[in-house]
N, C-alpha and C. Protein backbone atom coordinates (compact mmCIF):
# COMPACT_ATOMS: atom_id res chain seq x y z
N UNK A 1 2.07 46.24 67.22
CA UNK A 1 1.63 47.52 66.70
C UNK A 1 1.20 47.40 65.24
N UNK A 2 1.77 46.33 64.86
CA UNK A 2 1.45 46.42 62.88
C UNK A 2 -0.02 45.40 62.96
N UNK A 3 -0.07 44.50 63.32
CA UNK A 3 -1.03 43.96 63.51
C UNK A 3 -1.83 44.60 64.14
N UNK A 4 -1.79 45.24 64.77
CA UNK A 4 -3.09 46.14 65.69
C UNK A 4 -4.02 47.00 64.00
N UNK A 5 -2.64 47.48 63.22
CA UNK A 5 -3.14 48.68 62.64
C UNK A 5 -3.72 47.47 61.29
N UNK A 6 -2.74 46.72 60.82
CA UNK A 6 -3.33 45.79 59.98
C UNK A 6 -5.02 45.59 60.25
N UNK A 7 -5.28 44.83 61.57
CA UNK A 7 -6.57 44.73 61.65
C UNK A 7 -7.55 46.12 61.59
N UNK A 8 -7.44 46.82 62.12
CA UNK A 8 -8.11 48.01 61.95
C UNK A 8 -8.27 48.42 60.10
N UNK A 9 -7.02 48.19 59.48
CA UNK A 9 -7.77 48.57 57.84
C UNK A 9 -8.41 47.15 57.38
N UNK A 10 -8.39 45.95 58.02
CA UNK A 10 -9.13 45.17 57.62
C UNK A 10 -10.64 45.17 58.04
N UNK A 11 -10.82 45.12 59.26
CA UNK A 11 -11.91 46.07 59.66
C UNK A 11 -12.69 47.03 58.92
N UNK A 12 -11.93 48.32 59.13
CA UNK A 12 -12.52 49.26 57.69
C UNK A 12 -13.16 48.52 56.37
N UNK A 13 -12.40 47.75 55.66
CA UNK A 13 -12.19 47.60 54.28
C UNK A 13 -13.47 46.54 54.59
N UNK A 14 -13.97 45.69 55.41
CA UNK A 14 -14.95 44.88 55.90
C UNK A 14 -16.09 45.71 55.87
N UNK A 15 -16.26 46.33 56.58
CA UNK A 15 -17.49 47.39 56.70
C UNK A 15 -17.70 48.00 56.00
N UNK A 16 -16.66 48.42 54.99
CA UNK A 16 -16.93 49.04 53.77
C UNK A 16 -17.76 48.46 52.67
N UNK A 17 -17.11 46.52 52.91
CA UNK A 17 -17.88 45.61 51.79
C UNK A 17 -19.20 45.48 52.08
N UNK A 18 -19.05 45.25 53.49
CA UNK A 18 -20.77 44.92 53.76
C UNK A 18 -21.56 46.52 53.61
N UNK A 19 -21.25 47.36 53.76
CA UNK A 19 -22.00 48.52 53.72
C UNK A 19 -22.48 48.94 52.11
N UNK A 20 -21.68 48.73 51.48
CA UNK A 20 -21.73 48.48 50.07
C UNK A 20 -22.68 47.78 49.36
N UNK A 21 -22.21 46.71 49.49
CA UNK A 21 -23.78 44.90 49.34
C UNK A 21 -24.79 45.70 49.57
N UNK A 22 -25.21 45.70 50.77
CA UNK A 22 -26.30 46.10 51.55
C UNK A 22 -27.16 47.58 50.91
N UNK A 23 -26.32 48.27 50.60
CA UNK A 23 -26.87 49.65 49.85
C UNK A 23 -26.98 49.40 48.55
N UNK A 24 -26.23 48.76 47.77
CA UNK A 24 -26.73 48.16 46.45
C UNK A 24 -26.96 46.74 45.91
N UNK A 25 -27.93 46.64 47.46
CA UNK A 25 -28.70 45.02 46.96
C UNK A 25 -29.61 45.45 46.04
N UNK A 26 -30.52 45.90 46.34
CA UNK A 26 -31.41 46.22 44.92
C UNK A 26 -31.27 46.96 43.46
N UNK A 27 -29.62 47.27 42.95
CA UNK A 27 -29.52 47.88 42.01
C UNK A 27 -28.53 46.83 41.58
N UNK A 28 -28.40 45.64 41.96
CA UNK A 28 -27.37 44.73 41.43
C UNK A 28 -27.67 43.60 40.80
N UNK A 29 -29.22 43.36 40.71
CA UNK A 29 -29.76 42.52 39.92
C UNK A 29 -30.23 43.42 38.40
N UNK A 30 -30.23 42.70 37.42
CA UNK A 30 -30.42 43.12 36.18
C UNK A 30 -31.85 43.36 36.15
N UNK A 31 -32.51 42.85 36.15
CA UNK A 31 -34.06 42.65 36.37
C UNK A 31 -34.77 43.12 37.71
N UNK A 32 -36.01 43.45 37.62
CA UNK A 32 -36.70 43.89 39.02
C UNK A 32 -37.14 42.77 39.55
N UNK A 33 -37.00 42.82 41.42
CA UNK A 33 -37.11 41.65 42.10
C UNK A 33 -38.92 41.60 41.98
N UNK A 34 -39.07 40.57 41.63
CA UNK A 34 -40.16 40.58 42.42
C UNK A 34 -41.22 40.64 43.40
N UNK A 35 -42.16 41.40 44.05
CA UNK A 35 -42.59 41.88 45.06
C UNK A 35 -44.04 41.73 45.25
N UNK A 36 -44.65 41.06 46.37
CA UNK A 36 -46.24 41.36 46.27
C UNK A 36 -46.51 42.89 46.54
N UNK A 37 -47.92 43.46 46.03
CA UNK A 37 -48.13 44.83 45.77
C UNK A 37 -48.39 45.31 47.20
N UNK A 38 -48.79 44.36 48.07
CA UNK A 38 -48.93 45.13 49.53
C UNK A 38 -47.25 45.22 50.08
N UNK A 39 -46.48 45.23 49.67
CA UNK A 39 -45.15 45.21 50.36
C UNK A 39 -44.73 46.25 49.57
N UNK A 40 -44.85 46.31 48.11
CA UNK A 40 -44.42 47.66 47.34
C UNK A 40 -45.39 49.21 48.21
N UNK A 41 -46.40 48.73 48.55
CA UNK A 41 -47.19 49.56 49.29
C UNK A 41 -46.83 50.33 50.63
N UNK A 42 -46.04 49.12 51.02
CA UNK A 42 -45.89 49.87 52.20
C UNK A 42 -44.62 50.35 52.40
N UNK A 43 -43.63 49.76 51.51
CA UNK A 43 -42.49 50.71 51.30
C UNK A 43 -42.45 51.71 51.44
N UNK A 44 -43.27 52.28 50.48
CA UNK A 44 -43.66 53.77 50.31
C UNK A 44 -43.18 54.49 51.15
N UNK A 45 -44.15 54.03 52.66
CA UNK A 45 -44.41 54.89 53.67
C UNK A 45 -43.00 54.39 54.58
N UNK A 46 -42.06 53.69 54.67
CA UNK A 46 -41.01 53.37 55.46
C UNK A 46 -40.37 54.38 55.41
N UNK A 47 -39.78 55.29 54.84
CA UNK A 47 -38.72 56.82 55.00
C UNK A 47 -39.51 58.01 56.22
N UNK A 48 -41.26 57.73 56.17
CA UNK A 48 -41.78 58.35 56.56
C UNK A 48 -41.92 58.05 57.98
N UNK A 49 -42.49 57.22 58.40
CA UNK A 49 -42.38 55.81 59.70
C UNK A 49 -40.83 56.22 60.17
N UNK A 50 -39.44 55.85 59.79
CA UNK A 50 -38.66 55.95 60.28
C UNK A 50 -38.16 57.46 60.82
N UNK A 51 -38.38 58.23 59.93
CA UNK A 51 -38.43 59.98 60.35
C UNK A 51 -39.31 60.17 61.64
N UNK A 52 -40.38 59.34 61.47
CA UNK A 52 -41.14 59.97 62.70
C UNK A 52 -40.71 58.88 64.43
N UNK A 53 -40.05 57.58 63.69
CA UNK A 53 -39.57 56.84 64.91
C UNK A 53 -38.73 57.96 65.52
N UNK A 54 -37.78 57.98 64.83
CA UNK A 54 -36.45 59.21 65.27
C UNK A 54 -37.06 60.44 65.82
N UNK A 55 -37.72 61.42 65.58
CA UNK A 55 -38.42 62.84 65.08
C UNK A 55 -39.67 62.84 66.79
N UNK A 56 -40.28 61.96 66.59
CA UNK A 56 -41.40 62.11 68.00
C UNK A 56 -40.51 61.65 69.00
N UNK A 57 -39.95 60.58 69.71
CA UNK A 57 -39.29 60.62 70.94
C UNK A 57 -38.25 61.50 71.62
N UNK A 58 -37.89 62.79 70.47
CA UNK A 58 -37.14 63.69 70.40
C UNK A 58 -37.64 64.56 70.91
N UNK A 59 -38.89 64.93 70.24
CA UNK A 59 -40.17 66.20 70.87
C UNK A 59 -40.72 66.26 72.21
N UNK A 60 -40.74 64.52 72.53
CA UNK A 60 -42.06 64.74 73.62
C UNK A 60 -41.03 64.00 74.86
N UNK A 61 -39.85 63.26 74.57
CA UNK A 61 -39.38 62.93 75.93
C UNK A 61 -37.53 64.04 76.39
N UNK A 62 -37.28 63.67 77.25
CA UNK A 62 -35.84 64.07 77.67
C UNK A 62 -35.27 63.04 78.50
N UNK A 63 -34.15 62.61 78.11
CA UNK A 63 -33.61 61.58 78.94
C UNK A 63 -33.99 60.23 79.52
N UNK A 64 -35.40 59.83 78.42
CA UNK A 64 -36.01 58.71 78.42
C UNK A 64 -37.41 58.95 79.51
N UNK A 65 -37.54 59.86 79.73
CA UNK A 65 -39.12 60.23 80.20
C UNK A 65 -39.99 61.19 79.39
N UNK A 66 -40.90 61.10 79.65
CA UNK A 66 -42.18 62.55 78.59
C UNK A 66 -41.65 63.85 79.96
N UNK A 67 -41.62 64.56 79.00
CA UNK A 67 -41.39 66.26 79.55
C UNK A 67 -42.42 66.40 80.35
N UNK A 68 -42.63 67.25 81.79
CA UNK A 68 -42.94 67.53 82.63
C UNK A 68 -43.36 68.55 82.99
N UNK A 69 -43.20 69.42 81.59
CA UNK A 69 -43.25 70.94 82.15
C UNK A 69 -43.58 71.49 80.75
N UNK A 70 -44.50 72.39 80.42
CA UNK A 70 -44.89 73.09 79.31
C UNK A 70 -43.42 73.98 78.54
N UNK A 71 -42.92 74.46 79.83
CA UNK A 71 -41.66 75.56 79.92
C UNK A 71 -40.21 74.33 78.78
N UNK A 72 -40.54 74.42 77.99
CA UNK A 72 -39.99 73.56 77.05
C UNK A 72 -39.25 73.94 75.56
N UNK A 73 -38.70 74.47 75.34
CA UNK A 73 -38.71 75.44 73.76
C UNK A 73 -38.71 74.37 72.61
N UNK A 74 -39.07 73.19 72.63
CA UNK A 74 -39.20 72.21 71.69
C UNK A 74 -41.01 72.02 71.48
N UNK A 75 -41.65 72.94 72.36
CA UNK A 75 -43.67 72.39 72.26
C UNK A 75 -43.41 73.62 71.45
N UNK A 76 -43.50 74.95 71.46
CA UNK A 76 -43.46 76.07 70.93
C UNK A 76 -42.94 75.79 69.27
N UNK A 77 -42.06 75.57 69.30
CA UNK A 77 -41.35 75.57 68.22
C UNK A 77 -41.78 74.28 67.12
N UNK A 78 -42.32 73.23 67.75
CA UNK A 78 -42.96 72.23 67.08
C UNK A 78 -44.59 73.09 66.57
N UNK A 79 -44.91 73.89 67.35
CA UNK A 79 -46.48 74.28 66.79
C UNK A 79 -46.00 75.64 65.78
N UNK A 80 -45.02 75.88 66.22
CA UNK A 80 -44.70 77.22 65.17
C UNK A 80 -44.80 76.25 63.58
N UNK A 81 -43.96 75.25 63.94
CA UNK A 81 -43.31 74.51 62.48
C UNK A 81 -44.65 74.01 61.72
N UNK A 82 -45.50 73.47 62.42
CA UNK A 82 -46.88 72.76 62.42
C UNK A 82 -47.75 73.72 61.61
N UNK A 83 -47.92 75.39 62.02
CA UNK A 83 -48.66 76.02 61.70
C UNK A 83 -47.90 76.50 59.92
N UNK A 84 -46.74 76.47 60.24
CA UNK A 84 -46.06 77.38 58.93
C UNK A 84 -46.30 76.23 57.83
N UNK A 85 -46.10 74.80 58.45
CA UNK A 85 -46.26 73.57 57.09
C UNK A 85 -47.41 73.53 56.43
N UNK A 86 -48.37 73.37 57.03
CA UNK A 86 -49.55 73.43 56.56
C UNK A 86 -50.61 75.42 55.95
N UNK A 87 -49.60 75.84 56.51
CA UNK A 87 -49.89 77.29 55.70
C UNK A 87 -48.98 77.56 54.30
N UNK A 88 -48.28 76.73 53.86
CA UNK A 88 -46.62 76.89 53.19
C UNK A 88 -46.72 75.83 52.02
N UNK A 89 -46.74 74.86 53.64
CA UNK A 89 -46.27 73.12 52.30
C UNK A 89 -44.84 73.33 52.26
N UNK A 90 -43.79 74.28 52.48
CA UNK A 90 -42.21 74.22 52.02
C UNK A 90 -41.72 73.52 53.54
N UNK A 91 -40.88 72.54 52.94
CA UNK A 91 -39.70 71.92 54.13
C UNK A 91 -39.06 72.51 54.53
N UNK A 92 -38.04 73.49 53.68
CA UNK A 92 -37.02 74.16 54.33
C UNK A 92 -37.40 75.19 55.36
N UNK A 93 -38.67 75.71 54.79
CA UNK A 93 -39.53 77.16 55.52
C UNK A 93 -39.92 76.36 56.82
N UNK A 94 -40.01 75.28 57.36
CA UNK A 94 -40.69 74.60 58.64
C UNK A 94 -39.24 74.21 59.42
N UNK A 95 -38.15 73.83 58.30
CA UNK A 95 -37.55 73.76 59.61
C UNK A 95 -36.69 74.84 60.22
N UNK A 96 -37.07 76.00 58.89
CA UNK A 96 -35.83 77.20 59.33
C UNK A 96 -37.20 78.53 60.65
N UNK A 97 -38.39 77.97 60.26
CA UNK A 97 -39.42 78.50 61.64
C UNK A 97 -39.26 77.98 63.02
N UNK A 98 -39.20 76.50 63.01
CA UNK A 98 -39.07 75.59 63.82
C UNK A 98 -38.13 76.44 64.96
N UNK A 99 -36.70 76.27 63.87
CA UNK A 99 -35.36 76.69 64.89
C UNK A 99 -35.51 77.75 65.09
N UNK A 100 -36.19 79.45 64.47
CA UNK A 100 -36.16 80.43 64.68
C UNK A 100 -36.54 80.70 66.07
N UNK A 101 -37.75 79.64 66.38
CA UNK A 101 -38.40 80.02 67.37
C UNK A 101 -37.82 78.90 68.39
N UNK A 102 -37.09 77.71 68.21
CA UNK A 102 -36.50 77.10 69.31
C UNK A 102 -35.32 77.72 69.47
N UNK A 103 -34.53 77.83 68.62
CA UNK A 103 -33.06 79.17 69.36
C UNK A 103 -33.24 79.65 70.86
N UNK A 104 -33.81 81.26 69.82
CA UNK A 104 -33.74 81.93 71.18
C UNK A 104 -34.33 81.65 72.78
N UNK A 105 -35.49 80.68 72.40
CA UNK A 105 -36.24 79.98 73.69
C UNK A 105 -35.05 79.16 74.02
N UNK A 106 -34.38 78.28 73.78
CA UNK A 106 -33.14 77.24 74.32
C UNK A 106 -32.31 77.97 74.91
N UNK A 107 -31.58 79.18 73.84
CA UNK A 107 -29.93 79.53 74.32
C UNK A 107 -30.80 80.53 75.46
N UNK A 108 -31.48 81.63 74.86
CA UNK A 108 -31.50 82.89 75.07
C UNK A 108 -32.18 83.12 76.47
N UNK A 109 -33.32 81.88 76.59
CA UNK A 109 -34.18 82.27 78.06
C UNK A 109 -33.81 80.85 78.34
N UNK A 110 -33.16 79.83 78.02
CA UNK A 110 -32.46 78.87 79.25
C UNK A 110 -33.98 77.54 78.91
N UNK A 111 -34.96 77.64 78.43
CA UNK A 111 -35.91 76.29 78.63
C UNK A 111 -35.23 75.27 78.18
């Protein structure tokens, strides 16, 4: 039993180190790493790329297939969000339209 729990905070305290390293590899050198400019380039866009890896297979599939049926409260609510961003430009205003209009379509009429 002590050894069970021993390993488990060693564990923790492990994942903690590596999680650590790993999040402040680039603020632990004194100096800036050096980088070719097409790689600083495309950094950029990696937060964006990964939002949309996550963000589109969410929209358009269910349970590892593409949706089947218009009757969906996630198409609605994606064009609500679509229309308000580009009329707006505000984040919070797209995603608090988004849900306004996926809510009641999810809970309220069951899509």
């Amino acid at each position: 039993m002590i050894w069970y729990a021993m390993e488990m905070i060693l564990a923790t305290l492990g994942l903690g180190l590596i999680t650590l390293l790993t999040r402040a590899f680039f603020m632990i050198p004194e100096k800036e790493l050096p980088m070719p400019e097409w790689l600083r380039r495309g950094l950029k866009y990696a937060p964006l790329a990964a939002l949309g890896a996550v963000i589109v297979p969410e929209l358009f599939m269910t349970q590892g297939e593409f949706i089947h049926t218009l009757k969906d409260a996630r198409l609605p609510a994606l064009v609500g969000a679509v229309i308000y961003y580009y009329s707006k430009r505000g984040i919070l205003g797209t995603i608090l339209v988004g849900m306004l209009i996926y809510l009641p379509l999810h809970i309220g009429l069951g899509w």
